[in-house]
C-alpha atoms as a PDB file:
ATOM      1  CA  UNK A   1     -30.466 141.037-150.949  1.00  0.00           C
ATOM      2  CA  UNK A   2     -27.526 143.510-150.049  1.00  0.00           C
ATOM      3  CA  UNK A   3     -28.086 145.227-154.466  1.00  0.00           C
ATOM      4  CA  UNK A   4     -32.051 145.788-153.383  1.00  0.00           C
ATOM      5  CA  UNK A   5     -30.741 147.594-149.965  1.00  0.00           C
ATOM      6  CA  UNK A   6     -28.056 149.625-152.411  1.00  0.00           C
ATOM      7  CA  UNK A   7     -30.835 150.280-154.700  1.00  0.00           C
ATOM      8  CA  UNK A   8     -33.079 151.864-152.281  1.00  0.00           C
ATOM      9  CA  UNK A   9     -30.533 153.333-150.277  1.00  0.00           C
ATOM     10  CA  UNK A  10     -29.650 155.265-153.585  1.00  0.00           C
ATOM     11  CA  UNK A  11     -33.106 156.136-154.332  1.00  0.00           C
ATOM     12  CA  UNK A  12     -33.345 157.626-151.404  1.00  0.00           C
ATOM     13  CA  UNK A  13     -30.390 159.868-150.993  1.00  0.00           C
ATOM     14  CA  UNK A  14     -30.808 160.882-154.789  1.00  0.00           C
ATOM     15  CA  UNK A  15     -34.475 161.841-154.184  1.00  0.00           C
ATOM     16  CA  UNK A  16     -33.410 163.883-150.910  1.00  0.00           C
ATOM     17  CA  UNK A  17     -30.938 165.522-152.855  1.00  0.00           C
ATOM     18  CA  UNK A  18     -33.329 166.423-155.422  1.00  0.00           C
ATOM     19  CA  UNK A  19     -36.029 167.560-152.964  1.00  0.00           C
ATOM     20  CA  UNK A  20     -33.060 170.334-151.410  1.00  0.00           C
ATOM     21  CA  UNK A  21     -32.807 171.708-155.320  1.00  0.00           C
ATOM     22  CA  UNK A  22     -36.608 171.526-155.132  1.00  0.00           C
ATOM     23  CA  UNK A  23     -36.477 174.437-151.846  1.00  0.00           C
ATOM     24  CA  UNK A  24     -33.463 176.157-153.048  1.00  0.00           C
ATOM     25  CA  UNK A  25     -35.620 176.405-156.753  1.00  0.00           C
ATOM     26  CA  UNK A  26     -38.457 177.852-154.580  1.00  0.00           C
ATOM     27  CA  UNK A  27     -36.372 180.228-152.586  1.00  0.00           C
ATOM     28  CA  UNK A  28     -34.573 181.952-155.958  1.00  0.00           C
ATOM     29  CA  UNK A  29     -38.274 181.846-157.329  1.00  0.00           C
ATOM     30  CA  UNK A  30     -37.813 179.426-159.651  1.00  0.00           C
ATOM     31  CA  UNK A  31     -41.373 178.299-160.712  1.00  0.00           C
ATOM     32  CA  UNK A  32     -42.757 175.433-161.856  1.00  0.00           C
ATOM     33  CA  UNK A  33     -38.968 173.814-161.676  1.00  0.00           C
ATOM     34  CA  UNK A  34     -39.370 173.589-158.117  1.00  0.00           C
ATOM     35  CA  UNK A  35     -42.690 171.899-158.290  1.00  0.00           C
ATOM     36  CA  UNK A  36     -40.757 169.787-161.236  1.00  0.00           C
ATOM     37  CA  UNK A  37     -38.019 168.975-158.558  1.00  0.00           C
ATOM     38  CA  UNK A  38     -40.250 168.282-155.744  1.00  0.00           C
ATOM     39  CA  UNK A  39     -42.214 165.781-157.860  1.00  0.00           C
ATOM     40  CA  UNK A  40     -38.830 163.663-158.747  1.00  0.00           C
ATOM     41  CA  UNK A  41     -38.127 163.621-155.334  1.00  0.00           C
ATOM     42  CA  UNK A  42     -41.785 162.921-153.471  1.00  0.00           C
ATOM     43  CA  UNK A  43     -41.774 159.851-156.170  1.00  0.00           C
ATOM     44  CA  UNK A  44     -38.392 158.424-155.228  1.00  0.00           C
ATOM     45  CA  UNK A  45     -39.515 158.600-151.316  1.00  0.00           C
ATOM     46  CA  UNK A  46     -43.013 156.950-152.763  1.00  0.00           C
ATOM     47  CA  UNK A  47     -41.050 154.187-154.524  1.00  0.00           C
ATOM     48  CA  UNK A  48     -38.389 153.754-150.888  1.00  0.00           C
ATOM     49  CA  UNK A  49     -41.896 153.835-148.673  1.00  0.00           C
ATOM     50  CA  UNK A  50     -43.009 151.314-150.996  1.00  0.00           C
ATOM     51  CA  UNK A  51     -39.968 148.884-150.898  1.00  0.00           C
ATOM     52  CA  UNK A  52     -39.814 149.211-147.498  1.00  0.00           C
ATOM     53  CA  UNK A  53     -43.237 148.309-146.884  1.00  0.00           C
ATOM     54  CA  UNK A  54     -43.440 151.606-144.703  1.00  0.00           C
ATOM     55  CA  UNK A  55     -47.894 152.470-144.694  1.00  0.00           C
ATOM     56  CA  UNK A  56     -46.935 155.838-143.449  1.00  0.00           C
ATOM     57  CA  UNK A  57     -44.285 156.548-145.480  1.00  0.00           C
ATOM     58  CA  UNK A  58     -46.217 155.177-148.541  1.00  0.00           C
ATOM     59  CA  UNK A  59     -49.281 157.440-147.456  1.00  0.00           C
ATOM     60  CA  UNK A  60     -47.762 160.586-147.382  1.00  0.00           C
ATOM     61  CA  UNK A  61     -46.325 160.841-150.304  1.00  0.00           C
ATOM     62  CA  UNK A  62     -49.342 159.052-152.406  1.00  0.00           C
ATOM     63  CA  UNK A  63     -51.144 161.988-150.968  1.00  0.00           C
ATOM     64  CA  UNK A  64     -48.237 165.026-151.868  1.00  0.00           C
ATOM     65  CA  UNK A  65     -48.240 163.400-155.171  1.00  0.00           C
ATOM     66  CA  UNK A  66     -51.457 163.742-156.135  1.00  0.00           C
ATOM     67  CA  UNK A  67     -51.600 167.241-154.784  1.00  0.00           C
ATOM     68  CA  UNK A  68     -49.162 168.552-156.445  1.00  0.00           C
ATOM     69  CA  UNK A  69     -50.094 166.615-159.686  1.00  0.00           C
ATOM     70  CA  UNK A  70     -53.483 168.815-159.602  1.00  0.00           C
ATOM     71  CA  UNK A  71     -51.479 171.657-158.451  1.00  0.00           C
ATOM     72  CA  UNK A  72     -49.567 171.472-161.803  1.00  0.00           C
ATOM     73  CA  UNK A  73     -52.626 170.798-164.029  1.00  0.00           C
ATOM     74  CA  UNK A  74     -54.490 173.438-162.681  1.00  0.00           C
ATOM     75  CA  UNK A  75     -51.750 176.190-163.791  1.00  0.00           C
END
């Protein structure tokens, strides 16, 4: 029980991490690695929203995924 808490506490840090190189990518103009960066991270939030059984959480980032999924196909 205490390696699953590890393993999401991990995913989450790593993915928040990632998301800060996401808006420090967008800030030096750094397209489509920021959108790259942001999608790493909104999955690793998806995947902690999911283990923690968190609806809101889960919804949120179902929802940024699939934006910026069409975001990226449509450039």
């Amino acid at each position: 029980m205490v390696r699953r808490s590890t393993d999401t506490n991990t995913i989450k840090w790593s993915a928040s991490i990632i998301q800060v190189f996401g808006y420090a990518a967008t800030a030096f103009g750094l397209a489509p690695l920021n959108m790259y960066l942001f999608l790493v991270g909104m999955l690793g939030w998806l995947i902690v929203g999911l283990r923690w059984n968190d609806m809101a959480m889960t919804m949120i980032h179902v929802i940024a995924l699939a934006a910026m999924v069409i975001g990226l196909a449509l450039t």
